[in-house]
C-alpha atoms as a PDB file:
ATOM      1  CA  UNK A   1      55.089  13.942 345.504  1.00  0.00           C
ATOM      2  CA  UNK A   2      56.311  17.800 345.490  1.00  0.00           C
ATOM      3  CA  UNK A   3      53.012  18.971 346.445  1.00  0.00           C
ATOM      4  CA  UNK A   4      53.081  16.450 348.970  1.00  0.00           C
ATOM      5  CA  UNK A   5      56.254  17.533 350.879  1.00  0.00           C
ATOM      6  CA  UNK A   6      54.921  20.998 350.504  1.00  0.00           C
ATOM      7  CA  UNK A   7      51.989  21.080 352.084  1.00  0.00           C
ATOM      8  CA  UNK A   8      53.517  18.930 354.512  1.00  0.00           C
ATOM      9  CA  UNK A   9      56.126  21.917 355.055  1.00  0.00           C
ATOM     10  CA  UNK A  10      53.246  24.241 354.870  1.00  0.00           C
ATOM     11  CA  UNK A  11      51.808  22.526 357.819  1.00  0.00           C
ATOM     12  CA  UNK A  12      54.403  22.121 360.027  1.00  0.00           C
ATOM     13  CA  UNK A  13      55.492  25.796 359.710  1.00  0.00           C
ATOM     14  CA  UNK A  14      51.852  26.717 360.322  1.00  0.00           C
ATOM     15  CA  UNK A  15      51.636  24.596 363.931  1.00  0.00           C
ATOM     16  CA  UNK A  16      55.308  25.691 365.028  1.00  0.00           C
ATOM     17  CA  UNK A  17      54.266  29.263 364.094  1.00  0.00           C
ATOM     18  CA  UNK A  18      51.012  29.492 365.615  1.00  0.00           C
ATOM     19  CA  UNK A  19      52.560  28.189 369.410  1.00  0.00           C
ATOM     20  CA  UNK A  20      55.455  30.382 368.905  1.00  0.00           C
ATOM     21  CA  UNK A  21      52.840  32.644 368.668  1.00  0.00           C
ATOM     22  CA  UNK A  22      50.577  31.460 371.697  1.00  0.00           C
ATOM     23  CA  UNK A  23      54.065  31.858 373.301  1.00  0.00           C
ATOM     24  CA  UNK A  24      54.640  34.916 372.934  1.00  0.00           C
ATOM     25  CA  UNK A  25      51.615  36.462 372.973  1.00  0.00           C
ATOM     26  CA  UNK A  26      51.611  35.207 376.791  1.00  0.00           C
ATOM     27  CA  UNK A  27      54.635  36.987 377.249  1.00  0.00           C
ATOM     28  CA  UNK A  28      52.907  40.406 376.771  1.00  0.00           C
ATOM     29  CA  UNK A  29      51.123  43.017 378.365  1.00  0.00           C
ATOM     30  CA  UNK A  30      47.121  43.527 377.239  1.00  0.00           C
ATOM     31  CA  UNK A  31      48.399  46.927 375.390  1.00  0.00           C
ATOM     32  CA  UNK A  32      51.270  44.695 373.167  1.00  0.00           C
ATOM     33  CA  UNK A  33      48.420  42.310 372.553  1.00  0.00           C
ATOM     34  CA  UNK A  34      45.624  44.526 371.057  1.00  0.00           C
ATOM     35  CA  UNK A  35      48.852  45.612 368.696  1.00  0.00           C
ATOM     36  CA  UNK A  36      50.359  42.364 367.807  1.00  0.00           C
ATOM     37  CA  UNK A  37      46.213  40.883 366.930  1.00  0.00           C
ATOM     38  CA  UNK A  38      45.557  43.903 364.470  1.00  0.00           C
ATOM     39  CA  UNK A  39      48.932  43.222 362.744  1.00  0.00           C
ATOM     40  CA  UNK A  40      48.491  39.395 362.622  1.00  0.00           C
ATOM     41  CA  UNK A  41      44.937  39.835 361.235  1.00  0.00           C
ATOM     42  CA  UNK A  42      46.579  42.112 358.270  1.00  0.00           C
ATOM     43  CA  UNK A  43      49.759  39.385 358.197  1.00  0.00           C
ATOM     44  CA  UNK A  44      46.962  36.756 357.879  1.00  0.00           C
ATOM     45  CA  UNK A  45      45.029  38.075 355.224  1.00  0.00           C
ATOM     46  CA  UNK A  46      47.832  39.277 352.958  1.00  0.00           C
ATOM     47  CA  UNK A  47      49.171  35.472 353.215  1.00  0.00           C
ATOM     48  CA  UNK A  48      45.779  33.896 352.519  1.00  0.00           C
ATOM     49  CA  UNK A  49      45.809  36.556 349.038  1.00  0.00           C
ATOM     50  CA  UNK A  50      49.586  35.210 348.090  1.00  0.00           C
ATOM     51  CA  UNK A  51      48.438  31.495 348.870  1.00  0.00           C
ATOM     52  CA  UNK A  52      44.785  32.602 346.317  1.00  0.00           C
ATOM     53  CA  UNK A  53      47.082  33.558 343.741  1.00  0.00           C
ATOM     54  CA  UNK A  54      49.623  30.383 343.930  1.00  0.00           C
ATOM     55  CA  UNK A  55      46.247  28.564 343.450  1.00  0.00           C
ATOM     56  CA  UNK A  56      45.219  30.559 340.650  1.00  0.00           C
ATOM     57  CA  UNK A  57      48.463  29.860 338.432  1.00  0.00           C
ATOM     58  CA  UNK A  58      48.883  26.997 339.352  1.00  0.00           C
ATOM     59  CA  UNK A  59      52.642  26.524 340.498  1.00  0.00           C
ATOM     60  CA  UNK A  60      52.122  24.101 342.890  1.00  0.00           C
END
């Protein structure tokens, strides 16, 4: 049931995040946008480490 409602959570954020993101990422000049990609790709793979090492010790 907790795991449940988590990934559930986990999901939602990750759809309401990624079209904020479209959003904004229309919003901004080709210069912003080479900026804001390198930092997401660094975002995204330090969260897909954390998420490795939830899985690893099992907390969830």
């Amino acid at each position: 049931m907790m795991r449940d409602r988590f990934l559930t959570g986990m999901l939602t954020g990750g759809i309401i995040g990624a079209s904020a993101g479209l959003y904004a990422m229309s919003r901004m000049s080709s210069r912003q946008r080479k900026r804001f990609m390198r930092r997401g790709g660094k975002m995204l793979k330090s969260a897909t480490r954390v998420i490795g090492m939830t899985r690893g010790m099992n907390i969830f």
